[in-house]
Protein backbone atom coordinates (compact mmCIF):
# COMPACT_ATOMS: atom_id res chain seq x y z
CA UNK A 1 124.48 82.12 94.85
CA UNK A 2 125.83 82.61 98.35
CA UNK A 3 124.09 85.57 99.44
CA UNK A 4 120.93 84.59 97.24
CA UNK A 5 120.46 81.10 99.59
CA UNK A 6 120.99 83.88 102.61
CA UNK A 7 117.96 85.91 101.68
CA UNK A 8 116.09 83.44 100.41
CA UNK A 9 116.56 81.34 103.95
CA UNK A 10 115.67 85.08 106.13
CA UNK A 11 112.74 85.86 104.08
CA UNK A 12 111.64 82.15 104.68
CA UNK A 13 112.49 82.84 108.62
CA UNK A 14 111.09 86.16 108.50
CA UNK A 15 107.47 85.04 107.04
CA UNK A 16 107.55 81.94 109.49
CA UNK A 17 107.29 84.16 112.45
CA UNK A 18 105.28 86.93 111.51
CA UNK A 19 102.91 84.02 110.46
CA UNK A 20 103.73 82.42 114.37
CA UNK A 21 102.51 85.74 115.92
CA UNK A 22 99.08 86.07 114.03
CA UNK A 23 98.04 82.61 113.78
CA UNK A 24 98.63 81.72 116.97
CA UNK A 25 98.33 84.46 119.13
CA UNK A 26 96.91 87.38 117.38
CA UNK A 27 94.24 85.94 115.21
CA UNK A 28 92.97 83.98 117.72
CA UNK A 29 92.01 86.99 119.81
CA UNK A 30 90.92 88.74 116.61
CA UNK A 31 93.59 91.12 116.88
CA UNK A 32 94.67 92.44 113.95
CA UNK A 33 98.38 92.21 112.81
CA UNK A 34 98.40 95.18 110.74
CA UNK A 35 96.11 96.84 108.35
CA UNK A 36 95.73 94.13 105.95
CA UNK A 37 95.24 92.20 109.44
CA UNK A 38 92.39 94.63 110.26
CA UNK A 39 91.15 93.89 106.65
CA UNK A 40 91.27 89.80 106.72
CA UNK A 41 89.54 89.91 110.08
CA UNK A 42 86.40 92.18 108.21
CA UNK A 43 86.45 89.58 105.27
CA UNK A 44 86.95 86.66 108.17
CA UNK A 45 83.81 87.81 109.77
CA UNK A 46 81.67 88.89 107.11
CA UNK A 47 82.41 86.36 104.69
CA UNK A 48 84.12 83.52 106.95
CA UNK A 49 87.33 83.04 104.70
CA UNK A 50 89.80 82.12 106.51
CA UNK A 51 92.58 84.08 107.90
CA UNK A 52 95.39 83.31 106.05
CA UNK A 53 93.69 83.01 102.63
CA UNK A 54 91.96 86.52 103.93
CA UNK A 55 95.34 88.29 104.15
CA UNK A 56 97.02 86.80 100.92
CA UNK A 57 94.25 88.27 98.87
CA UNK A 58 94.65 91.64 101.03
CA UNK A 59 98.42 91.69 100.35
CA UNK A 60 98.11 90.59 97.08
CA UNK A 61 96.17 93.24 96.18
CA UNK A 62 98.56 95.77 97.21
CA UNK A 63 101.38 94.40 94.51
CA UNK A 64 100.35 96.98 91.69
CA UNK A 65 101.85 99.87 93.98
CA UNK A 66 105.09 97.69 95.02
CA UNK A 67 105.70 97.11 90.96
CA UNK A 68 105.27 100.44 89.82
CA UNK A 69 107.55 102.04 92.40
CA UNK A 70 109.93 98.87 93.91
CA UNK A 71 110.38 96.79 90.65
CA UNK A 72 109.97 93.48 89.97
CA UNK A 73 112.69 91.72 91.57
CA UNK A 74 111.32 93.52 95.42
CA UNK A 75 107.99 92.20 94.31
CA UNK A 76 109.14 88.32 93.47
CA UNK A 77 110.19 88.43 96.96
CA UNK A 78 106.97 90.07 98.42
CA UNK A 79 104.90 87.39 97.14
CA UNK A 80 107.50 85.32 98.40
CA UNK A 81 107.07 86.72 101.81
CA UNK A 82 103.35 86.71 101.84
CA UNK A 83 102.70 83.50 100.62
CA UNK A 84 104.93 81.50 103.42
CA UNK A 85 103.33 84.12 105.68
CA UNK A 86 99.76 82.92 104.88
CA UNK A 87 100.52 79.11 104.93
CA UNK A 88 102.30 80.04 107.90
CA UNK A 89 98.78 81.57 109.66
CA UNK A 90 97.37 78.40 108.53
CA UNK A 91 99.32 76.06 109.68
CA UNK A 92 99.89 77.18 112.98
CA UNK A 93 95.97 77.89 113.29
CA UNK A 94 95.11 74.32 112.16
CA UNK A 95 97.86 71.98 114.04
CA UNK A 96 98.62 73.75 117.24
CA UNK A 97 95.77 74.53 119.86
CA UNK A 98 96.68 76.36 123.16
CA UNK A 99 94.47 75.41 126.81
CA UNK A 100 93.63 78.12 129.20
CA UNK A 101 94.83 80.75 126.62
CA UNK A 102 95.53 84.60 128.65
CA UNK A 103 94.47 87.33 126.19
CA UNK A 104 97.24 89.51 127.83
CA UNK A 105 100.27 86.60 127.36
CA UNK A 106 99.28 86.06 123.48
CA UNK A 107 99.05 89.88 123.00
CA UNK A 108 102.54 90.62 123.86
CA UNK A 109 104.09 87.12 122.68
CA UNK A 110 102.22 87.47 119.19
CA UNK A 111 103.67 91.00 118.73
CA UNK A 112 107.15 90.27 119.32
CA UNK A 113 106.71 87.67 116.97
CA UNK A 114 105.12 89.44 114.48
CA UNK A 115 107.54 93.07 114.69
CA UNK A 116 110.77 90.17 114.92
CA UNK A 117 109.36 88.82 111.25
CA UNK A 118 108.30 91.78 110.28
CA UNK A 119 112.11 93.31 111.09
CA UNK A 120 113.47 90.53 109.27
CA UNK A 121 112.26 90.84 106.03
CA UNK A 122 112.25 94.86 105.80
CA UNK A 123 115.56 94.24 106.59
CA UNK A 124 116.18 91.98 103.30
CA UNK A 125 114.54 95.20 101.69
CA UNK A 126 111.39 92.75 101.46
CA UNK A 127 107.96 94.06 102.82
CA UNK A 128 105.64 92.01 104.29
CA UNK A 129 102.61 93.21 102.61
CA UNK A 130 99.53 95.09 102.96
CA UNK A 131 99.91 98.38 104.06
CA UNK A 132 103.49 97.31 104.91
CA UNK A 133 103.96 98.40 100.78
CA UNK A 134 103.10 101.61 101.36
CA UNK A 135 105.15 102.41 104.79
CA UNK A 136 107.82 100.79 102.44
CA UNK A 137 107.39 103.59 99.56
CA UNK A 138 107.60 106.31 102.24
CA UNK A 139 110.96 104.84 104.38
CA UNK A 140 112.40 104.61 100.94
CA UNK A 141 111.58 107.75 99.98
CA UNK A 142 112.27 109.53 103.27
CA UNK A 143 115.22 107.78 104.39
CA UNK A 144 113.46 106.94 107.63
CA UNK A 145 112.69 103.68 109.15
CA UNK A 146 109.30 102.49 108.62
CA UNK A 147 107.83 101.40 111.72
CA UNK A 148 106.35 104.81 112.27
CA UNK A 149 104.47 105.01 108.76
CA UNK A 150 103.28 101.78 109.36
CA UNK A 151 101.91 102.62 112.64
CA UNK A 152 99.99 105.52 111.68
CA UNK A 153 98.27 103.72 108.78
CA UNK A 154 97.41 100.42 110.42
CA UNK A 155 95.63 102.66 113.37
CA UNK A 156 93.37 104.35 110.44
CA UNK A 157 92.05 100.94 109.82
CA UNK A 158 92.37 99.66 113.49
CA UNK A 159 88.84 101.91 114.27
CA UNK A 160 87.13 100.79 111.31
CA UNK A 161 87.54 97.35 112.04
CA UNK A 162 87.10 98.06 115.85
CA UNK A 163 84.07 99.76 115.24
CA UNK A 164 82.38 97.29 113.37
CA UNK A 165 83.29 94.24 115.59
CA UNK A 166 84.19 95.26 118.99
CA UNK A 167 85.84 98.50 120.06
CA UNK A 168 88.17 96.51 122.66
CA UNK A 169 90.01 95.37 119.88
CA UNK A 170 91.90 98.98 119.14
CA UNK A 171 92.81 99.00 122.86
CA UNK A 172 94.44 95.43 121.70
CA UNK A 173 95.92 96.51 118.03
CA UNK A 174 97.37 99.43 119.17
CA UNK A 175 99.32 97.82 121.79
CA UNK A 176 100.29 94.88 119.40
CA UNK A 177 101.46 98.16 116.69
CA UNK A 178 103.50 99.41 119.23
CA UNK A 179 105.53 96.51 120.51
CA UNK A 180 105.50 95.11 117.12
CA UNK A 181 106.74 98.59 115.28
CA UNK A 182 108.88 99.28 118.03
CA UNK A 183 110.87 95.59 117.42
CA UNK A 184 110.54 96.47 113.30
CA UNK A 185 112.54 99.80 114.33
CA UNK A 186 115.57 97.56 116.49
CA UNK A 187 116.10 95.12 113.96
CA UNK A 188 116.44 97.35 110.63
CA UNK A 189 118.54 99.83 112.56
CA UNK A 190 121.03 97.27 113.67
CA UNK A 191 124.26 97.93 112.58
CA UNK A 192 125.66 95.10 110.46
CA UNK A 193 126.95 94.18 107.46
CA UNK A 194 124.61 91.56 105.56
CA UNK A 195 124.30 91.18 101.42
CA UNK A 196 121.01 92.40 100.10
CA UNK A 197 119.65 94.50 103.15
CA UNK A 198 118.53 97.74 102.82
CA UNK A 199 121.22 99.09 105.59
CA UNK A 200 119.14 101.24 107.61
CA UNK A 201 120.43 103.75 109.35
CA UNK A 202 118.63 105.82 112.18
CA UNK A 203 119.04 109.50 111.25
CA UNK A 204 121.40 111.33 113.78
């Protein structure tokens, strides 16, 4: 029950701040968190659904590949994740509003908040959605960490979104990718002992 109480209170932790960094730093820029990110800000604009119901329905969507290759107990916990994630974006958009925001201060901020939630939850062995599934299917597979699978995919969708709503924004998401993947990388490849993780190991 122990350890159980312990994952459940990290992936809790973990959605809280990845939710912190895109509601209220990234999405309010319309920087995209990821590529379901890039994806909920295409629905945000052409439909106007808002950003946290946006990216539930994104990650939700991508639950079919996490049961037929992570099982059912990794996706439990993925819905877990994206669910607090999402009423995490809308919380913090709806209650907190920042004066004289600098696009520059909420770029980095955001990202260390999002790659420090992200971290934490691949590090329960729980991904945070989206494309996250995927980059998940290939670290497993590979052995490798998955910051750099994730990076490459989220860029794919970064100029698709960037070219339909300003081309600034890549300039933006790739920076927020790298500082974000970068953090994902430092926290699963610390060296600890912890119940449930995935113990990721850098390859010598």
């Amino acid at each position: 029950m122990k350890p159980f109480i312990i994952k459940n209170g990290l992936v809790m932790t973990g959605g809280i701040t990845q939710g912190l960094g895109m509601g209220l730093f990234l999405f309010p820029h319309s920087i995209p968190s990821g590529g379901a990110g890039g994806i909920a800000v295409l629905l945000n604009h052409f439909f106007n659904i808002h950003m946290g119901l946006a990216l539930w329905m994104v990650n939700l969507s991508m639950l079919g590949l996490a049961l037929k290759y992570l099982g059912k107990k990794t996706v439990i916990w993925i819905i877990i994740g994206i669910t607090i994630t999402s009423l995490s974006i809308y919380f913090f958009e709806e209650t907190i509003a920042i004066v004289n925001r600098n696009l520059y201060y909420d770029l980095i901020i955001g990202s260390v908040f999002l790659g420090t939630g992200i971290g934490i939850l691949m590090r329960q062995g729980v991904s945070n959605g989206g494309v996250g599934v995927i980059a998940f299917i290939i670290s497993n597979g590979r052995n490798i960490l998955p910051g750099k699978p994730l990076f490459v995919m989220n860029c794919c969708i970064f100029v698709i979104t960037a070219a339909i709503i300003n081309w600034k924004i890549i300039v933006l998401a790739l920076v927020s990718q790298w500082i974000s993947t970068k953090l994902v990388d430092l926290i699963c490849s610390f060296e600890f002992y912890q119940s449930y993780t995935l113990g990721w190991r850098k390859k010598p």
